[in-house]
N, C-alpha and C. Protein backbone atom coordinates (compact mmCIF):
# COMPACT_ATOMS: atom_id res chain seq x y z
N UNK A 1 -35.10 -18.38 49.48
CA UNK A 1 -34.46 -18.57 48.19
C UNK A 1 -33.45 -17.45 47.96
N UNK A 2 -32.26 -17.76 47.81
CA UNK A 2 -30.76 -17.18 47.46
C UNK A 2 -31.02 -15.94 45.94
N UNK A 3 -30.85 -14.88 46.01
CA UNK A 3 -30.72 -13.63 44.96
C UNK A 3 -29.46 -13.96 44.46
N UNK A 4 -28.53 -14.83 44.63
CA UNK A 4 -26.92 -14.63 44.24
C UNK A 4 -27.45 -15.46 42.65
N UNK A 5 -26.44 -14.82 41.78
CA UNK A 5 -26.34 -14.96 40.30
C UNK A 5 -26.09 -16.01 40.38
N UNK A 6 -26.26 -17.14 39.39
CA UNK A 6 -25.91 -18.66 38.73
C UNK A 6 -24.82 -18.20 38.63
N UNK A 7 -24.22 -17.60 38.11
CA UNK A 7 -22.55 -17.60 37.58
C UNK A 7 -21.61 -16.22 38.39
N UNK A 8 -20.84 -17.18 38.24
CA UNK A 8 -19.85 -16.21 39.37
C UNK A 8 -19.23 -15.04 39.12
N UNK A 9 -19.03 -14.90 37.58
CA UNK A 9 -18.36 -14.21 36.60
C UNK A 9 -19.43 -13.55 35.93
N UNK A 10 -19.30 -12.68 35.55
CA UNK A 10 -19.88 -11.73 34.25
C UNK A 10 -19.37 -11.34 33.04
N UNK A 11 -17.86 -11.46 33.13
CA UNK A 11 -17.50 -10.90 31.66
C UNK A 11 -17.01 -12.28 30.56
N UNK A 12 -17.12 -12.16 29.76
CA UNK A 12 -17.23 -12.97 28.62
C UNK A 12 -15.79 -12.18 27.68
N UNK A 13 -14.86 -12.99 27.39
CA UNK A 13 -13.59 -12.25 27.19
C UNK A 13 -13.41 -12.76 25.34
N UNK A 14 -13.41 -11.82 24.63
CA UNK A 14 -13.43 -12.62 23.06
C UNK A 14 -12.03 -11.97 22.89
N UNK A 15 -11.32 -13.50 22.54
CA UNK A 15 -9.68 -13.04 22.40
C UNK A 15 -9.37 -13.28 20.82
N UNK A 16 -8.91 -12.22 20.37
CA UNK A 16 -8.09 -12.00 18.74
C UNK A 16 -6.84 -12.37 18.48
N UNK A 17 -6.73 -12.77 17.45
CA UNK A 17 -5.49 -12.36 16.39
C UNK A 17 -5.20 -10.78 15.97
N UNK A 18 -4.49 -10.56 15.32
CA UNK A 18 -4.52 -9.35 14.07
C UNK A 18 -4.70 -9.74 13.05
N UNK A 19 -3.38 -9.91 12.60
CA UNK A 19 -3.13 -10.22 10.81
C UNK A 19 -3.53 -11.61 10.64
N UNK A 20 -4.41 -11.15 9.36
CA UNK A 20 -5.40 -12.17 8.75
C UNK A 20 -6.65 -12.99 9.64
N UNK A 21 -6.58 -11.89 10.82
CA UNK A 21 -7.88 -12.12 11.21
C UNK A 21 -9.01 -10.91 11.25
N UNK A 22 -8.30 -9.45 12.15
CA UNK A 22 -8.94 -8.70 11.87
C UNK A 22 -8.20 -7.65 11.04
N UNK A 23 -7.27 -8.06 9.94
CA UNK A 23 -7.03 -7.58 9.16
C UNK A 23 -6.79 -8.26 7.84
N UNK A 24 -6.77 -8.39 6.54
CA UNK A 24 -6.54 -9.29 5.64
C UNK A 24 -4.95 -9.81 5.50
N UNK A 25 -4.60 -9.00 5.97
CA UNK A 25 -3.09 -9.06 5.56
C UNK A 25 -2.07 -9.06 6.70
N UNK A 26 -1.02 -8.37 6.31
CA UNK A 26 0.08 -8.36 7.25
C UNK A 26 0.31 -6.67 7.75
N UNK A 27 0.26 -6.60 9.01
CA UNK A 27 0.32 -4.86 9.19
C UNK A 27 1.35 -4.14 9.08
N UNK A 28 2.64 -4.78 8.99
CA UNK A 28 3.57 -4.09 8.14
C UNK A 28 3.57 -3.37 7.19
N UNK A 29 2.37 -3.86 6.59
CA UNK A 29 2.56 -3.10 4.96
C UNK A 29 2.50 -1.38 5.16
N UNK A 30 1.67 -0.78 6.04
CA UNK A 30 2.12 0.81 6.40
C UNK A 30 3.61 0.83 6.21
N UNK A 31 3.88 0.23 6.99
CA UNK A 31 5.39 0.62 7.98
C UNK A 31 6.35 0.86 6.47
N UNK A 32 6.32 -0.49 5.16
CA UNK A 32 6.78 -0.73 4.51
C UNK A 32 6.44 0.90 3.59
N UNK A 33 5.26 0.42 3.04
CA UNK A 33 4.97 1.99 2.23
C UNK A 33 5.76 3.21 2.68
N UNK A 34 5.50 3.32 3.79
CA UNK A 34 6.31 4.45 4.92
C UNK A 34 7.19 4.94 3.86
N UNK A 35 8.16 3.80 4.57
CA UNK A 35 9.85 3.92 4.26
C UNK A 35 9.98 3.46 3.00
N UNK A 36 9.05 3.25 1.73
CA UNK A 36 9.44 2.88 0.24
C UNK A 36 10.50 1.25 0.54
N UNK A 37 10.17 0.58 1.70
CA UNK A 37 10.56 -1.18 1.58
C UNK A 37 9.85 -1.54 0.46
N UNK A 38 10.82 -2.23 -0.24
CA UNK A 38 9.85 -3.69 -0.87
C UNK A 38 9.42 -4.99 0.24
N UNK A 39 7.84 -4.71 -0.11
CA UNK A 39 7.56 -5.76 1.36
C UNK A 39 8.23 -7.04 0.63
N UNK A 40 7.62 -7.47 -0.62
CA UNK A 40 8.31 -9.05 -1.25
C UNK A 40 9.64 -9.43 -1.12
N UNK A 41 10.63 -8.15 -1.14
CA UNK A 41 12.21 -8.71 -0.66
C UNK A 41 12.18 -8.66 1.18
N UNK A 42 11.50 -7.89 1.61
CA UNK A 42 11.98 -7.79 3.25
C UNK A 42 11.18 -9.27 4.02
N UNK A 43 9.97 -9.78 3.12
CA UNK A 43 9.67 -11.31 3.97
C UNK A 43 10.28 -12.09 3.40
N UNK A 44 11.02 -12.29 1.95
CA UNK A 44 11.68 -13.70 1.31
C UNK A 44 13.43 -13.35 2.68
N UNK A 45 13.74 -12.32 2.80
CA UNK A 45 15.55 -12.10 3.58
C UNK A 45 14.97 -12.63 5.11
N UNK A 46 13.35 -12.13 5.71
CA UNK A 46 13.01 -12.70 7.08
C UNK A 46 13.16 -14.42 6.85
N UNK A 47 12.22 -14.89 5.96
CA UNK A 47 12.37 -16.64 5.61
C UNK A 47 13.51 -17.06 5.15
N UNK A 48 14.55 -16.34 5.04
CA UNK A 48 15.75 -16.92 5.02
C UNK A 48 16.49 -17.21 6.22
N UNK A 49 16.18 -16.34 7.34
CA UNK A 49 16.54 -16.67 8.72
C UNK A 49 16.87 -17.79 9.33
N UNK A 50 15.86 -18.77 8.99
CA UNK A 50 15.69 -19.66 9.54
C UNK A 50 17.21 -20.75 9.51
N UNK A 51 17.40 -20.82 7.98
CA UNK A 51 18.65 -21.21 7.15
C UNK A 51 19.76 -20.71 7.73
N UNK A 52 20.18 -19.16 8.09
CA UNK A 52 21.04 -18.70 8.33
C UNK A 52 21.33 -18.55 9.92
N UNK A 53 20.33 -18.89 10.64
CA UNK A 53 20.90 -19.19 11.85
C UNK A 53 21.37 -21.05 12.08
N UNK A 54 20.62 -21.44 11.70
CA UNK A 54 21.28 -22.84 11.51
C UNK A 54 22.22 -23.46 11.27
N UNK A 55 22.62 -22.49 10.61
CA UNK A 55 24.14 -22.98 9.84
C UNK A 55 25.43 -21.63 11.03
N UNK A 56 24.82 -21.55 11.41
CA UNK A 56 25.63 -20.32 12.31
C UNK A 56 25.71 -21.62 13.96
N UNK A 57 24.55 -22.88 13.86
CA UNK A 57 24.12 -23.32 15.23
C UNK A 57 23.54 -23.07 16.51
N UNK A 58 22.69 -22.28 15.20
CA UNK A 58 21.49 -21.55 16.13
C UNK A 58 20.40 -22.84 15.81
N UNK A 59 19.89 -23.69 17.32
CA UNK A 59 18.90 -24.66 15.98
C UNK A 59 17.27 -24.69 16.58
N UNK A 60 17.86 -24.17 18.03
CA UNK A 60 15.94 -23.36 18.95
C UNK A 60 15.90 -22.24 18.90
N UNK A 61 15.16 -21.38 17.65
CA UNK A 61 14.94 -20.86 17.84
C UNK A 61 13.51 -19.95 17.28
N UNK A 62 12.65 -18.81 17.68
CA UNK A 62 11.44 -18.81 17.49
C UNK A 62 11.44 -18.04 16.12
N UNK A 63 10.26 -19.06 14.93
CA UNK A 63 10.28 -18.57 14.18
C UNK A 63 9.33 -17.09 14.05
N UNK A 64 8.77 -17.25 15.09
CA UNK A 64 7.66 -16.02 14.96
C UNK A 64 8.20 -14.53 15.38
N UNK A 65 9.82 -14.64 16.07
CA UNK A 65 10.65 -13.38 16.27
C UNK A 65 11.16 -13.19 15.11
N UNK A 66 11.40 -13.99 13.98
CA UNK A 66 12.21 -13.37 12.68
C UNK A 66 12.35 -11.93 12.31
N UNK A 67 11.25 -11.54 11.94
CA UNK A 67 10.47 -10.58 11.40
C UNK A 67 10.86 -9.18 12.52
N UNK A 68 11.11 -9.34 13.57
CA UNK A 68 11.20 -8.52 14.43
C UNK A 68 12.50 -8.19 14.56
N UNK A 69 13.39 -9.01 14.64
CA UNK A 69 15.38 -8.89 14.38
C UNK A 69 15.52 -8.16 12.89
N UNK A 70 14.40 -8.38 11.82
CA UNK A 70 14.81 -8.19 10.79
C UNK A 70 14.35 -6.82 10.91
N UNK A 71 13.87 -6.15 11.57
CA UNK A 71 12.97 -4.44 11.57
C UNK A 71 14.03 -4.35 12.22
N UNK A 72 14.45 -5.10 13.33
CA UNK A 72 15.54 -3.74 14.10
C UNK A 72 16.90 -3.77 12.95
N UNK A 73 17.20 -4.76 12.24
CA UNK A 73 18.35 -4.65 10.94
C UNK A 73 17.73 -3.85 9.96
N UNK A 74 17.26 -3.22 9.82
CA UNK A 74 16.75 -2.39 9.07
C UNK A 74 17.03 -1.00 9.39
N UNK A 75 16.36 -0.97 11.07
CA UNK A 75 16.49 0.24 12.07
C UNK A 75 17.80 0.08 11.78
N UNK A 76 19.05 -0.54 12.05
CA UNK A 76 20.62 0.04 12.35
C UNK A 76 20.85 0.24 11.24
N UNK A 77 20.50 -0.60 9.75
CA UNK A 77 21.00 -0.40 8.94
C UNK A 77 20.85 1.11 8.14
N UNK A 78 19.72 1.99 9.15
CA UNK A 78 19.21 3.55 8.64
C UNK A 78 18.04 3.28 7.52
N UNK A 79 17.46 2.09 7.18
CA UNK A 79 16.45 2.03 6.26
C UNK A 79 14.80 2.56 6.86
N UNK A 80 15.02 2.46 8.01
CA UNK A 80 13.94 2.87 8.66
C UNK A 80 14.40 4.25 9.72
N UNK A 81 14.71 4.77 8.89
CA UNK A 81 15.41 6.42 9.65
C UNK A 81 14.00 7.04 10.75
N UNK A 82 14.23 7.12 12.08
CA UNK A 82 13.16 7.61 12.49
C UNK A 82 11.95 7.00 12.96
N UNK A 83 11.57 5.76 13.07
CA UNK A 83 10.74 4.92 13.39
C UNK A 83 10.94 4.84 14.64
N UNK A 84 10.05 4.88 15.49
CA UNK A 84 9.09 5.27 16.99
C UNK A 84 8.24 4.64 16.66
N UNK A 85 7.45 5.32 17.73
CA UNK A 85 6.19 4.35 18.39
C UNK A 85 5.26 5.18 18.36
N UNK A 86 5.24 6.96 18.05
CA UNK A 86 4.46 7.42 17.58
C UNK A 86 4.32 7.49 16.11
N UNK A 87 5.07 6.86 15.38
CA UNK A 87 5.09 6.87 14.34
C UNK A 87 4.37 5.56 13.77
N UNK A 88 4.48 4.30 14.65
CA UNK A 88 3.83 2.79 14.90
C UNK A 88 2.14 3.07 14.91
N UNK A 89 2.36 4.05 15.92
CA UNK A 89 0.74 4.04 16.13
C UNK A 89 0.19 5.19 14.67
N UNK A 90 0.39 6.22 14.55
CA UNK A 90 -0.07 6.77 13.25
C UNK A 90 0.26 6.04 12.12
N UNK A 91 1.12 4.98 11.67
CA UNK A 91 0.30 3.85 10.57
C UNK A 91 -0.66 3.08 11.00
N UNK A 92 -0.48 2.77 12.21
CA UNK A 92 -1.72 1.65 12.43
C UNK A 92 -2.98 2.95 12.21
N UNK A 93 -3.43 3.67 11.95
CA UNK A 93 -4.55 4.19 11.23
C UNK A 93 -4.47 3.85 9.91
N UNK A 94 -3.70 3.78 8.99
CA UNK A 94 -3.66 2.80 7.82
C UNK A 94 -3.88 2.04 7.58
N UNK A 95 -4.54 0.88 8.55
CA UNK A 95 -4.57 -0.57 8.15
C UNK A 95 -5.72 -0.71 8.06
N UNK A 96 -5.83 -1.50 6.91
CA UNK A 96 -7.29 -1.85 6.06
C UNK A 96 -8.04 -2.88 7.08
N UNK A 97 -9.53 -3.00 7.57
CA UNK A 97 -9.37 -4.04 8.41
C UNK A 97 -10.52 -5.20 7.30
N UNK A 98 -10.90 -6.11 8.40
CA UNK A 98 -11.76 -6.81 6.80
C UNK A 98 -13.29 -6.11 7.14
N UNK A 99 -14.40 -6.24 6.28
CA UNK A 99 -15.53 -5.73 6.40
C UNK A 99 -16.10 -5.97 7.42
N UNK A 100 -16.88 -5.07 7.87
CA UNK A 100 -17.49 -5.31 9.35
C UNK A 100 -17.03 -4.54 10.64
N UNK A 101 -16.13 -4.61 10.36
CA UNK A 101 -14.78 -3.87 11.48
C UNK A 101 -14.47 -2.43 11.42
N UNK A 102 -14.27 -1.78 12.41
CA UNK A 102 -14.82 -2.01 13.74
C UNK A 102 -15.73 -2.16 14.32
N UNK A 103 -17.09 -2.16 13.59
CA UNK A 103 -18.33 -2.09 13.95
C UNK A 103 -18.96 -3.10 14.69
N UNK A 104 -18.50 -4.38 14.49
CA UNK A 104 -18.85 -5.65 14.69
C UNK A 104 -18.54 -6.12 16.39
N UNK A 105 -17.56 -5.50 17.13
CA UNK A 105 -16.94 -5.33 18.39
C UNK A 105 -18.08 -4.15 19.01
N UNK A 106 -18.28 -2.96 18.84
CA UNK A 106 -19.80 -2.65 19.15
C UNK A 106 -21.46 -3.71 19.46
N UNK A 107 -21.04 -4.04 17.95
CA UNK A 107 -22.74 -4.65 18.07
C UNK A 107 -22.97 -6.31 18.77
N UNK A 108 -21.40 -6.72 18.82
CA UNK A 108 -21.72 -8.03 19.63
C UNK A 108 -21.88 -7.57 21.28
N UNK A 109 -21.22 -6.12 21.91
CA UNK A 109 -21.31 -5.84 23.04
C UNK A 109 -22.99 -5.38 23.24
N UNK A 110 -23.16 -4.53 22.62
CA UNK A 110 -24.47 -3.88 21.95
C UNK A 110 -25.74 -5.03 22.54
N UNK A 111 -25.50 -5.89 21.23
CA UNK A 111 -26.08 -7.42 21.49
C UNK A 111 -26.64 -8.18 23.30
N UNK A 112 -25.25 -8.41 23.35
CA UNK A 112 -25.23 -9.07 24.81
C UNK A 112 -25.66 -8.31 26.18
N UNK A 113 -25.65 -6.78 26.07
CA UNK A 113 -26.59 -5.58 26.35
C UNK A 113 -27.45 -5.76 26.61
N UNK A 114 -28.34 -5.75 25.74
CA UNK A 114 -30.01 -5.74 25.43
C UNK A 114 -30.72 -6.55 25.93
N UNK A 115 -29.70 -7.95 25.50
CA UNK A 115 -30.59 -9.42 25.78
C UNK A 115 -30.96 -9.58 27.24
N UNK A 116 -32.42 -9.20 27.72
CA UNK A 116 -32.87 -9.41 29.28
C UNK A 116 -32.02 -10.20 29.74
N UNK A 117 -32.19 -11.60 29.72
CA UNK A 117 -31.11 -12.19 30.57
C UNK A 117 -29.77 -12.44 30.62
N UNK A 118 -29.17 -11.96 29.67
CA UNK A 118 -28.03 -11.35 30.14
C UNK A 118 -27.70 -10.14 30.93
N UNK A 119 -28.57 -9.09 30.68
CA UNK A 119 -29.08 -7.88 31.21
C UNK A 119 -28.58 -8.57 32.85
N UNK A 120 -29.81 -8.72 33.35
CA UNK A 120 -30.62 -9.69 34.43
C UNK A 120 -28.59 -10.11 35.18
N UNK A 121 -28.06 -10.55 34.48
CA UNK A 121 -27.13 -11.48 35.18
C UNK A 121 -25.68 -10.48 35.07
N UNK A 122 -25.48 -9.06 34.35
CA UNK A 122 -24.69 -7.78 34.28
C UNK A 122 -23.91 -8.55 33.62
N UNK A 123 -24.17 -9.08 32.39
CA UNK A 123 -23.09 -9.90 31.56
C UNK A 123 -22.16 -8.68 30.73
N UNK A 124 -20.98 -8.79 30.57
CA UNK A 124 -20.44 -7.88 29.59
C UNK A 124 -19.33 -8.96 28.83
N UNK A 125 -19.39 -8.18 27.36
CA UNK A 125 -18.63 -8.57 26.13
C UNK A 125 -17.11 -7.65 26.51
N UNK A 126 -15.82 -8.35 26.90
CA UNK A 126 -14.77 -7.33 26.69
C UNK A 126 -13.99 -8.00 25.22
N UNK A 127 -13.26 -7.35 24.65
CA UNK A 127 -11.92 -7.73 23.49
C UNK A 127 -10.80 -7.48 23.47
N UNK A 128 -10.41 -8.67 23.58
CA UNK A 128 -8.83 -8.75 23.48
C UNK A 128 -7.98 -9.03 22.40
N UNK A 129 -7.21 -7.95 22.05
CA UNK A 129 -6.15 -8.57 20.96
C UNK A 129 -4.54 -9.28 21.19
N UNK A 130 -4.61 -10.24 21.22
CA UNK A 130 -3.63 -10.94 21.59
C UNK A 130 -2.14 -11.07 20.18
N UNK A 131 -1.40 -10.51 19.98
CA UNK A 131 -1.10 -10.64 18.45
C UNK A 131 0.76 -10.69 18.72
N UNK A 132 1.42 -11.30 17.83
CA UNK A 132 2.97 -11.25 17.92
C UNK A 132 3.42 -10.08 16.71
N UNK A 133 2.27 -9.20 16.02
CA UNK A 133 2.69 -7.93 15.59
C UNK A 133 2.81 -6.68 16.54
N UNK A 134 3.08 -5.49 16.19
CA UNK A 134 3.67 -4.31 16.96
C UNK A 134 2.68 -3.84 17.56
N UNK A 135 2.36 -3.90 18.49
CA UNK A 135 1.31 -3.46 19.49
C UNK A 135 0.88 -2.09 19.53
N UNK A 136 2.03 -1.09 18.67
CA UNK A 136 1.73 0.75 18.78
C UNK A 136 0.95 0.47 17.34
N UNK A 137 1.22 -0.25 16.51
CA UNK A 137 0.22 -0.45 15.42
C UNK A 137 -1.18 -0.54 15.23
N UNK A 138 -1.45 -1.64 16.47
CA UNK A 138 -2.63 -2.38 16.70
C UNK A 138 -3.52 -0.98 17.50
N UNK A 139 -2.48 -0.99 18.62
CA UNK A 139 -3.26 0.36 19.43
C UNK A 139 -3.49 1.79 18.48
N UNK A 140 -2.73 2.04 17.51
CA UNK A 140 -3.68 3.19 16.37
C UNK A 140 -4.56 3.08 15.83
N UNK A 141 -4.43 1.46 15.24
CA UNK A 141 -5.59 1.10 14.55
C UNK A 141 -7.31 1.36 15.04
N UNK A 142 -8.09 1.60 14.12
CA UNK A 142 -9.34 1.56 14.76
C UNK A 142 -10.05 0.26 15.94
N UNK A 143 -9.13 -0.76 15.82
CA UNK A 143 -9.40 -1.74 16.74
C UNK A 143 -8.71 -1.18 18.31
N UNK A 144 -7.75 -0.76 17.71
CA UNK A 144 -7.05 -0.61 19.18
C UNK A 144 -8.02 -0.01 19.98
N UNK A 145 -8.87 1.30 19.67
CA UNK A 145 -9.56 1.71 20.32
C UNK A 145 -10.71 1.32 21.09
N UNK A 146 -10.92 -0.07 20.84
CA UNK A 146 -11.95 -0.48 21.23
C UNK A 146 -12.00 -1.69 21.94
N UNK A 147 -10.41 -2.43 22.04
CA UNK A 147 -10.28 -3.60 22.68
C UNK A 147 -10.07 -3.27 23.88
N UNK A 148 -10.10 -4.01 24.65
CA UNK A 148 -10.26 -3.82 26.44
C UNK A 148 -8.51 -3.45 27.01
N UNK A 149 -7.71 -4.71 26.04
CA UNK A 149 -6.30 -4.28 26.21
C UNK A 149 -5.76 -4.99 24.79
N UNK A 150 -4.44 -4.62 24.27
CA UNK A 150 -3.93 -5.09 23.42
C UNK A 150 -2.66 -5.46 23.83
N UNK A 151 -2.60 -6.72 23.54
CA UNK A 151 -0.84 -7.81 23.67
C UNK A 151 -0.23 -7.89 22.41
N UNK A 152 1.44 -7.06 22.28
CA UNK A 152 2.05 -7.67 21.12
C UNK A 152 3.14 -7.03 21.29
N UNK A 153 4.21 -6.96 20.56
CA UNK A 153 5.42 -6.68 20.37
C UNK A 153 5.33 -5.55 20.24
N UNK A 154 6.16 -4.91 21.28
CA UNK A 154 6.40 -3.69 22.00
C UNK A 154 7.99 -3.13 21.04
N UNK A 155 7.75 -1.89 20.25
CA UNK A 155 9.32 -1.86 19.85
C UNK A 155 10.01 -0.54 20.75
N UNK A 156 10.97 -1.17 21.37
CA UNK A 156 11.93 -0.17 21.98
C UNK A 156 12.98 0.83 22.03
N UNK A 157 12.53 1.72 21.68
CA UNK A 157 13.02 3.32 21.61
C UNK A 157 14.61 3.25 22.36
N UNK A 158 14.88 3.26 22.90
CA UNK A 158 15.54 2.97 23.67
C UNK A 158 15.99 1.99 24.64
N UNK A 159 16.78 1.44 24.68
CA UNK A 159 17.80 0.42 25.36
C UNK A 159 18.78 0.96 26.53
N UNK A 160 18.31 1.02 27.70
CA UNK A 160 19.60 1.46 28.99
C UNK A 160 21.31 0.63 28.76
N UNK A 161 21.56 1.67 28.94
CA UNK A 161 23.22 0.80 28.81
C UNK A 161 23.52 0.32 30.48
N UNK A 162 24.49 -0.84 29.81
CA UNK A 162 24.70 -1.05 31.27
C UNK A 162 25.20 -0.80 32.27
N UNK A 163 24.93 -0.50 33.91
CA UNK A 163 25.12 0.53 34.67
C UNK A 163 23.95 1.44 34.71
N UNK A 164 22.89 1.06 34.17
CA UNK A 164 22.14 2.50 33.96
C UNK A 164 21.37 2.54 35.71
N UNK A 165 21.54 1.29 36.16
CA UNK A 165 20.48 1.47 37.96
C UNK A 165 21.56 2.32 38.56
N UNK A 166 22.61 2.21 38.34
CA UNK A 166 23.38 3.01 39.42
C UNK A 166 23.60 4.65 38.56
N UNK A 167 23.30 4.78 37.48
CA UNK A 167 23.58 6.32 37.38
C UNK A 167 21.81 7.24 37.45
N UNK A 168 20.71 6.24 37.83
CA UNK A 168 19.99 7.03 38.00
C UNK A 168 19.63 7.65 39.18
């Protein structure tokens, strides 16, 4: 009789949202406080996007980047003087998460731990945050610390001009 495990796999992968899942809201709102934005005018000018590329004949395009063209118009416009990615990740310690959290990512690993036969079979709980918000956010946040990896919109410090392979 064969010792090899029933299952081929061991890890058990629990994949997230962010906003308004493990947070109530929208994680901007640091960023906004930050810099004294009105969050209510900076999402009604993002939902206008939609309108204003259309009529420009823009007509594919993703509504879930809005929000992200509209931070870097902000960035050129100097309203966000100074915004990095160390600065991304020290608000994401600001963000309220909903009750339970972070604790709850412990005790389901915790959980699946203990239980002999999972034990028995080296089962592990990993977490993933999968999210189309700012990823230096997510990774400050108390979640960041505890998910296995975090996916989201990366904001870039810098842009190579072009020519930059040949002058390095």
């Amino acid at each position: 009789m064969s010792t090899q495990s029933l299952y081929l796999q061991n890890k058990i992968a629990v994949i997230w949202d962010f906003d308004k899942t493990l947070i109530p809201g929208y994680m901007q709102a640091p960023l906004f406080a930050h810099f004294g934005i009105d969050e209510g005018t900076f999402w009604r000018e993002t939902k206008g996007y939609e309108a204003f590329f259309k009529r420009r004949g823009l007509e594919l395009f993703s509504t879930d980047s809005y929000y992200l063209i509209h931070i870097l118009s902000y960035v050129r416009a100097g309203k966000f003087r100074g915004l990095n990615n160390t600065l991304l990740r020290e608000l994401g310690k600001d963000l309220r998460l909903f009750p339970g959290l972070p604790d709850f990512f412990d005790v389901v690993k915790r959980q699946i731990h203990e239980e002999r036969r999972f034990r028995r079979q080296d089962i592990e709980v990993e977490h993933y945050i999968v999210s189309n918000g700012l990823r230096q956010m997510i990774v400050g946040s108390p979640m960041g610390l505890l998910a296995t990896e975090v996916w989201g919109c990366e904001f870039v410090e810098e842009v190579p001009e072009p020519g930059y392979l040949e002058k390095q």
